[in-house]
Structures are given as C-alpha cells and as structure tokens.
Protein backbone atom coordinates (compact mmCIF):
# COMPACT_ATOMS: atom_id res chain seq x y z
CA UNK A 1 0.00 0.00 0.00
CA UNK A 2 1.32 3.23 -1.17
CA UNK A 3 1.95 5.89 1.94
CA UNK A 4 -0.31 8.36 2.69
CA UNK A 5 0.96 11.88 1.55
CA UNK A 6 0.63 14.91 3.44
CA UNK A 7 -1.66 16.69 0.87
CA UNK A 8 -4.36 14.37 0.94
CA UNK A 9 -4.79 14.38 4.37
CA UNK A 10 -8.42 16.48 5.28
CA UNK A 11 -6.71 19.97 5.97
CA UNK A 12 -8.33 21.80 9.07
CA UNK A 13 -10.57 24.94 8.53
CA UNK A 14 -7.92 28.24 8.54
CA UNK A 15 -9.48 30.62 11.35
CA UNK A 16 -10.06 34.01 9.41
CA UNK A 17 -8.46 36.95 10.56
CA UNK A 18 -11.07 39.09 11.39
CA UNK A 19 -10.05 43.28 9.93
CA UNK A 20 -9.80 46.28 11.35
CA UNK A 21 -11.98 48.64 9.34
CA UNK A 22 -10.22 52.05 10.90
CA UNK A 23 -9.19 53.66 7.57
CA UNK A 24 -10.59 51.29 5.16
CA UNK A 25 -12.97 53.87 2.73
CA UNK A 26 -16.52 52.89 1.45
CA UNK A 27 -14.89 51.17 -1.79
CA UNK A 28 -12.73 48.78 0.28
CA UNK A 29 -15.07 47.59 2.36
CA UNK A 30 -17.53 47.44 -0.71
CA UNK A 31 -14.50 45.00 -2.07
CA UNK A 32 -14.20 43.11 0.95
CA UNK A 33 -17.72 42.22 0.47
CA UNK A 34 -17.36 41.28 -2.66
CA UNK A 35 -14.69 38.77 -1.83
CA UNK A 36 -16.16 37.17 1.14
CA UNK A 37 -19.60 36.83 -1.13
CA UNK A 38 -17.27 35.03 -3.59
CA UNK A 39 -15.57 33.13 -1.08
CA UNK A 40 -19.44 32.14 0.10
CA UNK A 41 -20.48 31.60 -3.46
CA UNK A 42 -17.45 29.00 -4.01
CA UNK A 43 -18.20 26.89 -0.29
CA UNK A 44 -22.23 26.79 -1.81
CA UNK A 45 -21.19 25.34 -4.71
CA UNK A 46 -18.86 22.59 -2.71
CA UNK A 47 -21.84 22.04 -0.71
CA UNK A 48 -23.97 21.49 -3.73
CA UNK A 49 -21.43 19.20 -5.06
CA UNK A 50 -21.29 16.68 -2.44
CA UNK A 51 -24.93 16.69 -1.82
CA UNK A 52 -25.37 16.12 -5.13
CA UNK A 53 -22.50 12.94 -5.28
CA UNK A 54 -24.30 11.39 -2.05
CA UNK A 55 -27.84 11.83 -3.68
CA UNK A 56 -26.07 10.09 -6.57
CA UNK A 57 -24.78 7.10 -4.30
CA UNK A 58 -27.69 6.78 -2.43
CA UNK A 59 -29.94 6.09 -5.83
CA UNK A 60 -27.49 3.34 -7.09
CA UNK A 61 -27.18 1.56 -3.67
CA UNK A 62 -31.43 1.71 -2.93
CA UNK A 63 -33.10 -1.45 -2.95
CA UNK A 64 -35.96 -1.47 -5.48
C-alpha cells in the first residue's frame, strides 16, 4: 500500500483573521464584500457538489 501523503490528508478549517476597518474607505469595504460573497459563493457550490455525489450514491445503492 502506497503511503499516505501529506496533501491528501483532510486539511483543518484556517481561522479568518477578522479586519480592522479604521481607515478602510466605502470602496474597500464594498471590495471586501465582494470577496467574502465570492468566497461564500465558491463553499455553496462545494456544498452542492457533495450533496449532489451522495444523492447520486444513495440512488445506485437503494433497494428497489
């Protein structure tokens, strides 16, 4: 059996560092928004995915 490699080892959740807004202008905080509504956006659509792959498994495995 062929070892198990560091990279495909489940990776814990990073903690998010939370930013200070002092200083940040309307725009930036407009484009933090934007990027944490992307970031959202992208963990949906890994949701999605695997609910959608265990949906999958759970049809072929059903007894009729």
């Amino acid at each position: 059996m062929a070892p198990i490699e560091e990279e495909d080892l489940p990776r814990r959740r990073q903690v998010l560092e939370k930013p200070r807004f002092d200083g940040w202008d309307v725009s930036q905080l407009e484009e933090y928004i934007a990027e944490l509504r992307a970031e959202i956006a992208r963990a949906e659509a890994g949701i999605a995915a695997r609910k959608d792959h265990r949906a999958a498994a759970d049809a072929f495995f059903r007894k009729p």
